[in-house]
Protein backbone atom coordinates (compact mmCIF):
# COMPACT_ATOMS: atom_id res chain seq x y z
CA UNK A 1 -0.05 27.56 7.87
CA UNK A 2 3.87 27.31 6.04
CA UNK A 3 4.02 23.22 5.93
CA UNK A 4 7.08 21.06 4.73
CA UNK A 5 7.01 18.01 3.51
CA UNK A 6 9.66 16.12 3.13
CA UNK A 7 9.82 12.77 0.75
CA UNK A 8 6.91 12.84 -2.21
CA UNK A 9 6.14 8.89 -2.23
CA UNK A 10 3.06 7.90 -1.59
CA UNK A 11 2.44 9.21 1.69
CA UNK A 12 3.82 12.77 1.32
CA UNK A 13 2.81 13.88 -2.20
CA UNK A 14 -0.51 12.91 -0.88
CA UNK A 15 -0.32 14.30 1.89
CA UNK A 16 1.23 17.54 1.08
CA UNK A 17 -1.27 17.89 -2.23
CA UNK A 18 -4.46 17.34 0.02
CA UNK A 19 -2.76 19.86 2.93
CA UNK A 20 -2.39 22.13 0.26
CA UNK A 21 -5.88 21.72 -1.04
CA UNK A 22 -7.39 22.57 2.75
CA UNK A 23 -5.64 26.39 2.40
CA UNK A 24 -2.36 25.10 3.53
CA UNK A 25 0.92 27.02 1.94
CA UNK A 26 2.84 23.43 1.39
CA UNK A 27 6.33 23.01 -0.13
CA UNK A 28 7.54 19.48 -0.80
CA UNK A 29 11.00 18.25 -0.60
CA UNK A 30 12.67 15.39 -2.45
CA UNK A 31 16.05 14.83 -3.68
CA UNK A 32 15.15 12.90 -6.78
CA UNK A 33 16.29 14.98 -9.68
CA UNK A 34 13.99 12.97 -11.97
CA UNK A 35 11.46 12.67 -9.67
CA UNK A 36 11.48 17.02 -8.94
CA UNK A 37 11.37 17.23 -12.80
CA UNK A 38 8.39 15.72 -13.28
CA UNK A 39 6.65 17.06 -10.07
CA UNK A 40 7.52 20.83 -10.92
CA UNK A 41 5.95 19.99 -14.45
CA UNK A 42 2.84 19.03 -12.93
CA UNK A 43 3.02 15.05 -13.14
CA UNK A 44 2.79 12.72 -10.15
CA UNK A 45 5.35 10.11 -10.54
CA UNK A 46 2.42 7.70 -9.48
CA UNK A 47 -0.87 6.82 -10.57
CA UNK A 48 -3.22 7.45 -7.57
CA UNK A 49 -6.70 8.34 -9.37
CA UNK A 50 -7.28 12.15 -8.93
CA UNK A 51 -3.80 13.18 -7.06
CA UNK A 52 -2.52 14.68 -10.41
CA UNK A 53 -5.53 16.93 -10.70
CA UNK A 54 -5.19 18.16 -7.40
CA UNK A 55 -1.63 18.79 -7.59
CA UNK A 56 -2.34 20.79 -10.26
CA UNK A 57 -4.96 22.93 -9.29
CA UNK A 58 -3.21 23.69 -6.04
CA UNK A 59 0.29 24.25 -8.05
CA UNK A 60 -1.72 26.70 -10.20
CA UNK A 61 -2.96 28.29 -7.37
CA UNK A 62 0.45 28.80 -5.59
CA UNK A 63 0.02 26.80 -2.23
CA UNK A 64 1.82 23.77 -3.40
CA UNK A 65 5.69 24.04 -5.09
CA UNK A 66 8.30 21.34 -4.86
CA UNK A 67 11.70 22.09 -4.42
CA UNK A 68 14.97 20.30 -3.45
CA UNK A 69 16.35 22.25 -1.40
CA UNK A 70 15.53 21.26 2.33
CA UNK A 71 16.80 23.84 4.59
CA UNK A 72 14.94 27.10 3.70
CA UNK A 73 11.64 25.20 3.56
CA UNK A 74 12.78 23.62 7.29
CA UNK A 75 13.46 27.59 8.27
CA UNK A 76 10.18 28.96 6.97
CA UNK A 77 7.49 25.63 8.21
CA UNK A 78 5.44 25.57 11.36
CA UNK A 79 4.88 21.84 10.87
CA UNK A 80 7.20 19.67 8.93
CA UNK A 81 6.49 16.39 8.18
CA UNK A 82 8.61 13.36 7.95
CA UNK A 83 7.57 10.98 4.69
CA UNK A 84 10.50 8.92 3.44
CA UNK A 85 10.55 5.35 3.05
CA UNK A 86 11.18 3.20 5.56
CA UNK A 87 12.01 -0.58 3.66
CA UNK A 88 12.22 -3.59 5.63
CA UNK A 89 15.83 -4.74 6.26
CA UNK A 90 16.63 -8.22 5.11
CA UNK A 91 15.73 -9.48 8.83
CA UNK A 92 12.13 -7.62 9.07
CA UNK A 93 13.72 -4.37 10.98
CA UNK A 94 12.14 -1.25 9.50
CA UNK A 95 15.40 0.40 7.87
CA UNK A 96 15.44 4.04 9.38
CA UNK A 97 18.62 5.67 7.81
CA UNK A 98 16.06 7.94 6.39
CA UNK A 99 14.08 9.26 9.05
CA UNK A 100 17.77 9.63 10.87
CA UNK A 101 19.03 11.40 7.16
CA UNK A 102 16.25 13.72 7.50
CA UNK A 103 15.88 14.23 11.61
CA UNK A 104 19.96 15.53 10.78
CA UNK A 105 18.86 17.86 8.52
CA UNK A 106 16.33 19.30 10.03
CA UNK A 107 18.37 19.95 13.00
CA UNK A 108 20.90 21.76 10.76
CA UNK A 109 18.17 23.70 9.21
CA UNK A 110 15.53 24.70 12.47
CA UNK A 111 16.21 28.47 13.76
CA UNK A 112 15.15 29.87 16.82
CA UNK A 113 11.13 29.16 15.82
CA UNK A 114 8.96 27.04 17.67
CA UNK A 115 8.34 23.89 15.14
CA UNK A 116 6.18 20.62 15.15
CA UNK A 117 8.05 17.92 13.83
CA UNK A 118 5.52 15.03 12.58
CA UNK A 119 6.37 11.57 11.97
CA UNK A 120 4.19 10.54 9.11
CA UNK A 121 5.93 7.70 7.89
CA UNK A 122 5.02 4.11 9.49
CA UNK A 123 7.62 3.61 12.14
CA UNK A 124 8.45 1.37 14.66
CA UNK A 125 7.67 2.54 18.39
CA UNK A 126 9.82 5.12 20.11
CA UNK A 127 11.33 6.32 16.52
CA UNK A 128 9.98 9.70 17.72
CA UNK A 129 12.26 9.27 20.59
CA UNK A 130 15.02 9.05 18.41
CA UNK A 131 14.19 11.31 16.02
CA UNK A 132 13.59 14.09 19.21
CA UNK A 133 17.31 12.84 20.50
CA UNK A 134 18.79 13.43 16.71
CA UNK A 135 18.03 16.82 16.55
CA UNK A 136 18.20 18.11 19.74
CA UNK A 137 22.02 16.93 19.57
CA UNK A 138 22.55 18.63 16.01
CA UNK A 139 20.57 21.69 16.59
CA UNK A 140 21.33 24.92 17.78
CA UNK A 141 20.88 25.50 21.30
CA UNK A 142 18.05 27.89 21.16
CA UNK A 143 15.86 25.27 19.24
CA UNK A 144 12.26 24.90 20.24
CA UNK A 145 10.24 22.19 18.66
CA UNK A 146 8.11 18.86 19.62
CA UNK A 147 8.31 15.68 17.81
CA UNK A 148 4.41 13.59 17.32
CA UNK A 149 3.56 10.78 15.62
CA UNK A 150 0.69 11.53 12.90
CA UNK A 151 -0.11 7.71 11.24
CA UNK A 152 -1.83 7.88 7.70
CA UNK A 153 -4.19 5.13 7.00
CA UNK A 154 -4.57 5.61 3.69
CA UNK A 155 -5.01 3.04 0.98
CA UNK A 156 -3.10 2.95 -2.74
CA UNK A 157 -6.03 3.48 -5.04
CA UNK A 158 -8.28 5.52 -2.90
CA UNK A 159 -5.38 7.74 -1.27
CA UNK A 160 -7.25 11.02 -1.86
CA UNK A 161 -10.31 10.39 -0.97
CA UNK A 162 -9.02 8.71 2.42
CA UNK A 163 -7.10 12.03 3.34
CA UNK A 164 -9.92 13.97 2.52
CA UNK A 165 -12.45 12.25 3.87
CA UNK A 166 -10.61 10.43 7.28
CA UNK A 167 -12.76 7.91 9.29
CA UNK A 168 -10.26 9.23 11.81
CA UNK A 169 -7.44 11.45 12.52
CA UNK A 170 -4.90 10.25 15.16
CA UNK A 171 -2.45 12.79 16.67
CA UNK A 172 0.00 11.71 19.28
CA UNK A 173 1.43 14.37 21.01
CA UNK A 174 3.41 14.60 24.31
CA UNK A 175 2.83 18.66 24.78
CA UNK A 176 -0.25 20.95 24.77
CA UNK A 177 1.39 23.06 22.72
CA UNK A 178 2.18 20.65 20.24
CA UNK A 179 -1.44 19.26 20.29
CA UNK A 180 -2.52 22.60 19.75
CA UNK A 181 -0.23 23.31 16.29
CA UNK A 182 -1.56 20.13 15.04
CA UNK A 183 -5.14 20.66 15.80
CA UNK A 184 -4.70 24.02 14.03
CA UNK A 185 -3.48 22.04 11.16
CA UNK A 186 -6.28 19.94 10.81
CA UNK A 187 -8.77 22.22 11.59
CA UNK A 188 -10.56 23.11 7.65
CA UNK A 189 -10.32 19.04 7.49
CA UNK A 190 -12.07 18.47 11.04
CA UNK A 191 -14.52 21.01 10.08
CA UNK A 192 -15.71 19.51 7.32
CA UNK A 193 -15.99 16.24 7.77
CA UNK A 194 -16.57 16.36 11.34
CA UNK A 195 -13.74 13.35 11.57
CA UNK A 196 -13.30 12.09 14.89
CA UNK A 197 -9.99 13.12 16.10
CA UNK A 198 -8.26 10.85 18.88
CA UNK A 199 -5.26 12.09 20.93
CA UNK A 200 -2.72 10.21 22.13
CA UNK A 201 0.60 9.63 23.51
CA UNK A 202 3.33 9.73 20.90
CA UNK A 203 4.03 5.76 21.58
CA UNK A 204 0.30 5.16 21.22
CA UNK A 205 -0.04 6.75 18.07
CA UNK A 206 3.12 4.99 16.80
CA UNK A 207 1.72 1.60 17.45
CA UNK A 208 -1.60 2.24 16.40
CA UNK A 209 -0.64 1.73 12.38
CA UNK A 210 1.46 -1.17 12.90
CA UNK A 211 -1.39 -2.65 14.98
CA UNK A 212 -4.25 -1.87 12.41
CA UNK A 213 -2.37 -3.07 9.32
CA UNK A 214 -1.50 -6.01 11.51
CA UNK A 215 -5.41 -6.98 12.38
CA UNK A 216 -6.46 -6.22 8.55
CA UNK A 217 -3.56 -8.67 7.44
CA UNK A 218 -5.16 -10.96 10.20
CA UNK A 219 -8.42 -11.18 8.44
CA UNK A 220 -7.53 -11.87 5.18
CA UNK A 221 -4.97 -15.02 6.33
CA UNK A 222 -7.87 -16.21 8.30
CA UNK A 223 -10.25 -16.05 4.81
CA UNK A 224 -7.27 -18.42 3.18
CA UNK A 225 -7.35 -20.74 6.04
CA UNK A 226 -11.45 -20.94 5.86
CA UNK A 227 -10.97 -21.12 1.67
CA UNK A 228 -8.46 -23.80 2.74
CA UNK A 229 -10.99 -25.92 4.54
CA UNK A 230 -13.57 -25.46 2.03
CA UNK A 231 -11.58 -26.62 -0.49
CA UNK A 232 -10.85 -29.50 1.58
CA UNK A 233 -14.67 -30.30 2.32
CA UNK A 234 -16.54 -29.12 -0.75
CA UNK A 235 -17.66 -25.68 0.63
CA UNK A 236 -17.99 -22.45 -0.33
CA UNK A 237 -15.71 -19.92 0.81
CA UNK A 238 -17.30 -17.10 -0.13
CA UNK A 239 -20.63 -18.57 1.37
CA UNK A 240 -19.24 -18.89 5.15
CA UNK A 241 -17.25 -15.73 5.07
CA UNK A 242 -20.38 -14.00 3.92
CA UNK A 243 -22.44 -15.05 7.04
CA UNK A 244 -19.52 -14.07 9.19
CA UNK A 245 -18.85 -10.85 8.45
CA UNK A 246 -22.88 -10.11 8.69
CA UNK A 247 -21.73 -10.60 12.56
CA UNK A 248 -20.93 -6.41 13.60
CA UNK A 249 -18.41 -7.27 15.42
CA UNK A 250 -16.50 -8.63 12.57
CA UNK A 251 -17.71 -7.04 9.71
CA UNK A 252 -16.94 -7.78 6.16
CA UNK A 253 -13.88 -5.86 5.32
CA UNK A 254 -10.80 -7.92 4.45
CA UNK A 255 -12.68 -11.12 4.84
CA UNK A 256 -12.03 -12.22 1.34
CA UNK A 257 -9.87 -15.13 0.22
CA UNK A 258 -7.20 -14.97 -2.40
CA UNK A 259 -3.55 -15.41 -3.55
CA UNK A 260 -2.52 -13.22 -0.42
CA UNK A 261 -2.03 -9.55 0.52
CA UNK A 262 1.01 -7.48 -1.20
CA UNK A 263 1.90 -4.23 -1.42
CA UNK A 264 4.21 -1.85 0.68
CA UNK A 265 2.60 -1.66 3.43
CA UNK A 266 1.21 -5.02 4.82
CA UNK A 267 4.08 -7.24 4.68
CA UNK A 268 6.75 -4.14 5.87
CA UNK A 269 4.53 -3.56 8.77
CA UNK A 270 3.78 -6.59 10.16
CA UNK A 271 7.28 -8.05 9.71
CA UNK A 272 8.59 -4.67 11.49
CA UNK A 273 5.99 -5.76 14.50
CA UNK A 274 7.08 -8.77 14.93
CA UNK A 275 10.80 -7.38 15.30
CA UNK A 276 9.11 -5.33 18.03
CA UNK A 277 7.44 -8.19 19.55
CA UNK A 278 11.03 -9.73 19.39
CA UNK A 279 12.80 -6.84 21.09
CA UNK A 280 10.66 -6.78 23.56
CA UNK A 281 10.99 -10.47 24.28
CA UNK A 282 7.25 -10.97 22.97
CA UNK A 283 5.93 -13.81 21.55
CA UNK A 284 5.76 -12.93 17.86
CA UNK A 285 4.77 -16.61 16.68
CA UNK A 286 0.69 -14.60 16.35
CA UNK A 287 2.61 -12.82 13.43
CA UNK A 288 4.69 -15.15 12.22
CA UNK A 289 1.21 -17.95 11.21
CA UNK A 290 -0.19 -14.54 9.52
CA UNK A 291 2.83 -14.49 7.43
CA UNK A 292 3.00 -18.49 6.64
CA UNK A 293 -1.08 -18.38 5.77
CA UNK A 294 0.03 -15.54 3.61
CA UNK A 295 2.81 -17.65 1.93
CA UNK A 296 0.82 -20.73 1.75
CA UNK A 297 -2.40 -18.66 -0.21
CA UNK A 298 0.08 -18.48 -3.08
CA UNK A 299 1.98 -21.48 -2.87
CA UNK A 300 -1.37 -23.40 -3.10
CA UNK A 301 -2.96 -21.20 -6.42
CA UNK A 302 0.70 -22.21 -7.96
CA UNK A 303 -0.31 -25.93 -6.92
CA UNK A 304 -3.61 -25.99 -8.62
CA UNK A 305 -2.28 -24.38 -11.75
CA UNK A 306 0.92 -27.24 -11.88
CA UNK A 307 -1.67 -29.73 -11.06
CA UNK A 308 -4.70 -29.03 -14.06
CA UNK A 309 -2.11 -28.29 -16.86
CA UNK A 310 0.90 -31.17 -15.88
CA UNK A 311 3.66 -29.74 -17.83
CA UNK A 312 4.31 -26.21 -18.51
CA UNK A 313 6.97 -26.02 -19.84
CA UNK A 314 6.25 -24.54 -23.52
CA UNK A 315 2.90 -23.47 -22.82
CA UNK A 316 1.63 -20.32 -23.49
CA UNK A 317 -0.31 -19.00 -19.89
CA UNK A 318 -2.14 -15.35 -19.66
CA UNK A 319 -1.99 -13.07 -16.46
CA UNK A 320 -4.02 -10.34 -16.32
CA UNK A 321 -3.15 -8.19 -13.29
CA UNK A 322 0.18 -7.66 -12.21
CA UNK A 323 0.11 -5.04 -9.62
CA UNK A 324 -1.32 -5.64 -5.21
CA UNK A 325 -4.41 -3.98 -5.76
CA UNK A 326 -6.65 -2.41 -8.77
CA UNK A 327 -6.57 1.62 -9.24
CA UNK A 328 -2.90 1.82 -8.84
CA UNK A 329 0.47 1.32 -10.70
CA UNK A 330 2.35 -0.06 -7.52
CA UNK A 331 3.98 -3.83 -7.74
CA UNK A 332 5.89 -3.87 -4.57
CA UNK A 333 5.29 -7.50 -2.80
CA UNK A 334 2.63 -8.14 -5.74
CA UNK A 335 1.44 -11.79 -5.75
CA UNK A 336 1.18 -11.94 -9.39
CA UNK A 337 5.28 -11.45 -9.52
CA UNK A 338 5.66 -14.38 -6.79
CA UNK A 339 3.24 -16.39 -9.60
CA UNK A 340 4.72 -15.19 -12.77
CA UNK A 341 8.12 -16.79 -11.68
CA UNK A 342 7.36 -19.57 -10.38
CA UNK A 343 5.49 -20.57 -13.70
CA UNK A 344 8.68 -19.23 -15.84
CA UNK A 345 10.69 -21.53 -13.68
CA UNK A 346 8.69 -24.86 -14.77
CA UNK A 347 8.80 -23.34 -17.91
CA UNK A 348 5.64 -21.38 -19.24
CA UNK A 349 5.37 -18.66 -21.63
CA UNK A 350 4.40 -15.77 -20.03
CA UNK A 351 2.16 -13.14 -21.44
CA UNK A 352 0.19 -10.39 -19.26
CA UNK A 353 -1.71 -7.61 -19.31
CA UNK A 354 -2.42 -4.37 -16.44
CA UNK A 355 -4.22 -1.42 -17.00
CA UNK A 356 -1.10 0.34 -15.01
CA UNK A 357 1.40 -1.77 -13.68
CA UNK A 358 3.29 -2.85 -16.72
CA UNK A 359 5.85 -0.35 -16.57
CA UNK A 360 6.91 -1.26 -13.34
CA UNK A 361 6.83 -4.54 -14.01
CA UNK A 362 9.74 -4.49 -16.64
CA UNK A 363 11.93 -3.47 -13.99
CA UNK A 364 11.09 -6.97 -12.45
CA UNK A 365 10.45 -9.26 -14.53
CA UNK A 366 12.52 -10.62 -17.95
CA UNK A 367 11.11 -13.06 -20.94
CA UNK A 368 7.58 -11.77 -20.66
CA UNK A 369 5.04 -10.33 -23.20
CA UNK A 370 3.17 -7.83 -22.51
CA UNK A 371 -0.12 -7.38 -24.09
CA UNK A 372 -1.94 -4.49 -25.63
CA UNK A 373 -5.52 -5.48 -23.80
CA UNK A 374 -6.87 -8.46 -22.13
CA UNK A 375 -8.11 -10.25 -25.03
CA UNK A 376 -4.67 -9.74 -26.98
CA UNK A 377 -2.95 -11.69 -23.93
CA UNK A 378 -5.69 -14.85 -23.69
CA UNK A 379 -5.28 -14.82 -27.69
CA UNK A 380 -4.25 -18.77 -28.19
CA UNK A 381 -3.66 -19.12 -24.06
CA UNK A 382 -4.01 -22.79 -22.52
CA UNK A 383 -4.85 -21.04 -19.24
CA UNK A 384 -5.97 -17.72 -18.03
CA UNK A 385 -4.69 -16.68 -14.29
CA UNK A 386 -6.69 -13.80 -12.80
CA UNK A 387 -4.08 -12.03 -9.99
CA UNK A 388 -5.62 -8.52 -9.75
CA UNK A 389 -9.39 -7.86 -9.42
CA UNK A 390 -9.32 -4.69 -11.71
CA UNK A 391 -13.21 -4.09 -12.84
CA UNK A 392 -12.50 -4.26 -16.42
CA UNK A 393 -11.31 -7.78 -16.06
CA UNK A 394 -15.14 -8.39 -14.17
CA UNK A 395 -16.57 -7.35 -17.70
CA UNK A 396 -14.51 -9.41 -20.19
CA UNK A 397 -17.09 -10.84 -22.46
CA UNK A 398 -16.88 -14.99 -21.63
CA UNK A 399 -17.87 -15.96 -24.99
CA UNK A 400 -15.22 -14.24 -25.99
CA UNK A 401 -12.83 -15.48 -24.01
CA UNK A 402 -13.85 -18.83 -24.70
CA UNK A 403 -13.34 -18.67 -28.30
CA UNK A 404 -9.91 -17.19 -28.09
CA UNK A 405 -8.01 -19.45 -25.91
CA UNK A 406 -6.78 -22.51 -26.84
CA UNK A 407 -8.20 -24.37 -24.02
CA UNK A 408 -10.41 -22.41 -21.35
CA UNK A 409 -9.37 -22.72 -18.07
CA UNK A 410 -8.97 -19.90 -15.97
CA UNK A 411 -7.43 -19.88 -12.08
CA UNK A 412 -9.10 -17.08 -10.59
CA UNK A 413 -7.11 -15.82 -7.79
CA UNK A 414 -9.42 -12.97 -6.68
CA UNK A 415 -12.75 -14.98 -7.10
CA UNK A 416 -14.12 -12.53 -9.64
CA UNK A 417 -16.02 -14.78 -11.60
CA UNK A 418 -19.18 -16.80 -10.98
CA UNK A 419 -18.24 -20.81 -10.60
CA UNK A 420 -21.73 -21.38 -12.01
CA UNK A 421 -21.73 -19.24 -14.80
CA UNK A 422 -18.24 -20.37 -15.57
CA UNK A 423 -19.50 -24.15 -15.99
CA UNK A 424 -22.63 -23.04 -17.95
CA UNK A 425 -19.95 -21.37 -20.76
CA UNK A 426 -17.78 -25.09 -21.08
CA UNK A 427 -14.83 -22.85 -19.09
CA UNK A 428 -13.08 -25.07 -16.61
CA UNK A 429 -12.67 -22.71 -13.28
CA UNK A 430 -10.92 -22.30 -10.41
CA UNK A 431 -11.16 -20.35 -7.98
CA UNK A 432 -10.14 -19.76 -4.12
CA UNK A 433 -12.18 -22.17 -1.48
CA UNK A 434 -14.89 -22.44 -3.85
């Protein structure tokens, strides 16, 4: 099938890059100059492990090009899918001025051809409403074309592998016919890996993401409160949320406690919810204890680390991780930022180390060094703070680290270390509810 994709973020050079790697003939849009560049050179503007491989081998092969120019690839795809960002506005709205940027031109570009237009993007319910409204009053009047909601669930770090291999594909459709082009679409993917596919109602399908990030964020605010009372009692953390998640109907996923979720997703989503919940005259205050849990997981690692050292001002404190999550270069919402600031602002010397993230990070944060490896930043540190659990911090040799800092503490916001083990080496430790 001739797909479009329009927006290469994330979600759509993903997207279109794995489409294209099922047989798919996939152009991608974007009106980046900078960003085209690199993507006609063959370089993915992110670092998603084994996306720039792909890209290339299906580049090389001809089924995936990039291109600015929107309206031939709108004229010549049976599907086209919608992938531009959606930010928060400042009072938790998803900001749609690109979905409505994009539904325009589409309607200036569609011809008398039968398309599926798919809204890939996480949106707020009835977007596809709008989006259906936008260009049937810019289009020409011969127009044919259905509008469905197709949520991703895939995760930064393991993006691929989550397209490739779905646990499920959700289609929401409000037309056989549409059901039917999308199905077609998926097909070499549902053949393959014999992913369930559920079909739904456009609205359904919209809510579905929203409602799924908004449960995962759920579990990991509830693992801060239970670190919380831990802390409070002399438990372990790690120890009850263990035996909890053993229960099926739980599980273990997202049960672990930390400095709090980040990324672009979590908070954008379940803020956008709760301005659903809102609209609908719902009681959002569910969403709203998820977000101050969320808050309070950071504020209370910042606590410990003001309490143990006294006065920072003038000391010299190592962060190693900077971005939401290991196995990708993205800092959006990142705790370590909230962290990092907060310490500069009572004074600390910052110096930090990420495998990927440091080049975003000079975009956000000023009077910082950044280190060549994780021993070069705890070189002569008075405290080590742990804020992403990438697994080469897991191997740092604690001898070592001992030996290089100038005092060995380490605040451990991703519990990667062994309290025990940390005690046996002289290391003072802390970690979350343990």
């Amino acid at each position: 099938m001739k797909i479009g994709i329009i927006g290469t973020g994330y979600v759509g050079l993903t997207t279109g890059t794995c489409l294209a790697e099922l047989g798919h003939d996939v152009t991608c849009v974007d009106n980046d100059p900078k960003k085209l560049e690199k993507l006609q050179a063959g370089k993915s503007p992110i670092f998603e492990p084994g996306l720039e491989e792909l890209m290339a081998k299906n580049s090389q092969a001809g089924r995936l090009t990039f291109t600015a120019d929107i309206k031939p690839v709108i004229a010549a795809s049976e599907v086209i899918f919608i992938c531009v960002n959606t930010p928060p506005k400042k009072d938790g709205h998803a900001d749609l001025k690109y979905v409505e940027h994009v539904a325009r031109e589409i309607a200036e570009g569609i011809n008398g051809e039968y398309k599926v237009i798919v809204d890939k993007s996480t949106v707020p319910v009835k977007t596809a409403e709008k989006v259906y409204e936008t260009i049937k009053r810019y289009s020409r009047p011969d127009a044919q074309f259905d509008v469905v909601s197709n949520p991703e669930f895939l995760k930064e770090g393991t993006a691929v592998q989550d397209t490739l291999e779905p646990d499920r594909i959700v289609i929401g459709v409000d037309s056989k016919r549409a059901e039917a082009v999308m199905l077609a679409c998926y097909q070499p993917l549902i053949d393959k890996t014999h992913a369930p596919v559920k079909i739904t109602s456009v609205k359904s399908a919209e809510l579905i993401k929203h409602g799924a990030n908004t449960f995962l964020a759920t579990k990991i605010s509830f693992a801060n409160l239970i670190a919380q009372t831990c802390e409070a009692v002399g438990a372990d953390a790690l120890e009850v949320l263990e035996a909890i998640g053993l229960d099926e109907r739980i599980g273990s996923q997202f049960l672990k406690p930390g400095i709090g979720f980040g990324g672009s997703c979590f908070p954008k989503d379940i803020a956008a919810y709760k301005k659903t919940l809102e609209v609908l005259d719902l009681n959002p205050d569910f969403i709203e204890a998820i977000e101050a849990l969320n808050e309070e997981a950071r504020n209370r690692f910042i606590h410990k680390i003001e309490k143990e050292l006294w006065v920072l001002d003038g000391k010299r404190i190592a962060v190693l991780g900077l971005t939401f999550k290991p196995n990708t270069d993205d800092i959006r919402n990142a705790p370590a930022l909230t962290i990092i600031k907060k310490l500069q602002l009572d004074g600390a010397k910052i110096i930090t180390y990420d495998p990927q993230g440091m080049g975003n990070a000079q975009q956000e944060l000023s009077d910082i060094e950044y280190a060549t490896d994780p021993y070069d930043a705890i070189k002569s540190a008075e405290a080590l703070v742990i804020c992403t659990e990438w697994d080469e911090f897991k191997k740092l040799d604690l001898d070592k680290i001992k030996s290089l800092m100038a005092t060995p503490i380490i605040f451990d916001g991703r519990n990667i270390f062994n309290p025990k083990q940390m005690a046996e080496k002289g290391i003072k430790y802390f970690g979350v509810g343990r």
